[in-house]
Protein backbone atom coordinates (compact mmCIF):
# COMPACT_ATOMS: atom_id res chain seq x y z
CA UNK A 1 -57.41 -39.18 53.13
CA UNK A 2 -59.98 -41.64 54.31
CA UNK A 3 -62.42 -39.14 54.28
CA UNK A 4 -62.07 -38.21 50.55
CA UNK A 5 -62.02 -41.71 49.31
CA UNK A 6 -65.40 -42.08 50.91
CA UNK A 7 -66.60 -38.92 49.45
CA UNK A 8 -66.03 -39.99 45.78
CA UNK A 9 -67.26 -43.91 46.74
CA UNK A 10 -70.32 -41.86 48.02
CA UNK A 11 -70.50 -39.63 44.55
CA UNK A 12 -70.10 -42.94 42.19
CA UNK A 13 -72.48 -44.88 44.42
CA UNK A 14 -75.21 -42.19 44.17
CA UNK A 15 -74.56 -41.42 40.46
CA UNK A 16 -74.64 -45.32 39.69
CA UNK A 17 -77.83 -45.85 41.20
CA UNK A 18 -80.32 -42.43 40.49
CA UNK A 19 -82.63 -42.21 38.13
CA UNK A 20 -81.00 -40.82 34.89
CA UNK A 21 -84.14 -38.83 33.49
CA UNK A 22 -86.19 -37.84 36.35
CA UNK A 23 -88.87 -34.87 35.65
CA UNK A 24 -87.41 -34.03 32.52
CA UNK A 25 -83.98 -33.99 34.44
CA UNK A 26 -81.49 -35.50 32.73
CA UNK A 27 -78.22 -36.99 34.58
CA UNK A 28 -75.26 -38.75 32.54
CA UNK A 29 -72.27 -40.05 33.82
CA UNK A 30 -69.15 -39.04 31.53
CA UNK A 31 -65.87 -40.62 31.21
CA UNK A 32 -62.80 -37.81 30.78
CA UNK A 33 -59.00 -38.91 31.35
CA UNK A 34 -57.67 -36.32 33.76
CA UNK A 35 -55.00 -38.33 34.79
CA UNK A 36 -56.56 -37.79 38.55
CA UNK A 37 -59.32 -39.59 40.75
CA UNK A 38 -62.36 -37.86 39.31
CA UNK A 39 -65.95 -38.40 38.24
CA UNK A 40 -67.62 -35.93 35.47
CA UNK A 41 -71.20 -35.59 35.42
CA UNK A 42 -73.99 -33.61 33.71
CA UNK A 43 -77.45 -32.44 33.93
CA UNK A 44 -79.58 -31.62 30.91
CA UNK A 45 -83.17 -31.44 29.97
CA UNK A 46 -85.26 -33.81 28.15
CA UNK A 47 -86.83 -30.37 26.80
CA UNK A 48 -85.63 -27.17 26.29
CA UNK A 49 -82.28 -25.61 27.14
CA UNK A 50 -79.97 -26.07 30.22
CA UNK A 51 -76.87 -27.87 30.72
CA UNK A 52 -74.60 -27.87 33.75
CA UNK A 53 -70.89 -30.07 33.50
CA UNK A 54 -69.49 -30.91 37.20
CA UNK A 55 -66.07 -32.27 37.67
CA UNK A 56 -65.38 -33.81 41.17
CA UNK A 57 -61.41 -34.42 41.27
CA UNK A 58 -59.63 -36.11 43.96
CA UNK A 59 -55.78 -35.30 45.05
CA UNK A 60 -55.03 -36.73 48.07
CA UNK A 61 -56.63 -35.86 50.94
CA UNK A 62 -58.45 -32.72 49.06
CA UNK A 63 -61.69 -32.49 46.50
CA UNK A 64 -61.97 -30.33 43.76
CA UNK A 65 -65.55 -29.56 42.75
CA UNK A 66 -66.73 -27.51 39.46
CA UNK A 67 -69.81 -26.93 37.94
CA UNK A 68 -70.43 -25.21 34.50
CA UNK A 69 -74.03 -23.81 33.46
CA UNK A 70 -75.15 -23.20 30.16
CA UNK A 71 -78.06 -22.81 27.86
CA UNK A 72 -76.50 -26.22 26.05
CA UNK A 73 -77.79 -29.65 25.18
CA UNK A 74 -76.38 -32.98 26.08
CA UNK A 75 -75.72 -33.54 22.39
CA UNK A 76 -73.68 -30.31 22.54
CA UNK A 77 -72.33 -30.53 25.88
CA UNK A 78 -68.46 -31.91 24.86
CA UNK A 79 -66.74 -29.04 24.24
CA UNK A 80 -67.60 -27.71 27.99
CA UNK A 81 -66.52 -31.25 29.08
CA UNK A 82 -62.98 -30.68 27.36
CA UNK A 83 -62.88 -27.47 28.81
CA UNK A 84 -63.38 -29.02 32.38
CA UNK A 85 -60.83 -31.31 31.73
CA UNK A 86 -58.60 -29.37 30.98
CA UNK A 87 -59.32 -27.11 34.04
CA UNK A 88 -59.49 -29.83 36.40
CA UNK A 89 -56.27 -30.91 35.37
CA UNK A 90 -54.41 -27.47 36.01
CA UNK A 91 -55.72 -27.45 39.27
CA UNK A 92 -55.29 -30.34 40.65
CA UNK A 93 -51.40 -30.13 39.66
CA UNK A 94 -52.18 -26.96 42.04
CA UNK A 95 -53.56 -29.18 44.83
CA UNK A 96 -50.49 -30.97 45.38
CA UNK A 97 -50.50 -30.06 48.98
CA UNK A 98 -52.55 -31.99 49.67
CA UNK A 99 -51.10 -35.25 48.20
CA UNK A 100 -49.03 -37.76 50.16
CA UNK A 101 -45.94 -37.03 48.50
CA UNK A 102 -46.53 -32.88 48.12
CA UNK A 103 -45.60 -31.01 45.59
């Protein structure tokens, strides 16, 4: 389990300390309730189309990661966010194994 807390410290570290609009990249840090350790993150363009969501969840000893592309804006990016959520959460009730207490 070790390992995975260091994986998200890692993820949050990185994320809290990159450039947030780098070559027309832009990187945001979102803040979703899954009821789960998780970060959300996104990457859209200062010009032009593109959006992709990730969702890094923690359950235990295991890490969910997903990653949703679009031709989206971050203006327009929250309804993929909700989806994620919503995802994230079904899975990770899935990933119970790999909790302490198991399913």
């Amino acid at each position: 389990m070790q390992a995975a807390l260091r994986t998200m410290e890692a993820i949050r570290f990185i994320l809290g300390h990159c450039q947030h609009v780098e070559g027309g990249r832009v990187w945001t840090v979102h803040f979703e309730d899954t009821g789960y350790d998780a970060i959300t993150f996104s990457r859209t363009y200062t010009m032009g189309l593109g959006a992709s969501a990730f969702r890094v969840i923690r359950v235990g000893k295991g890490i969910l990661l997903t990653h949703v592309y679009g031709e989206g804006t971050l203006e327009a990016i929250g309804p993929t966010l909700r989806r994620q959520t919503r995802l994230g959460r079904d899975l990770a009730a899935e990933m119970c194994v790999f909790a302490r207490a198991g399913c």
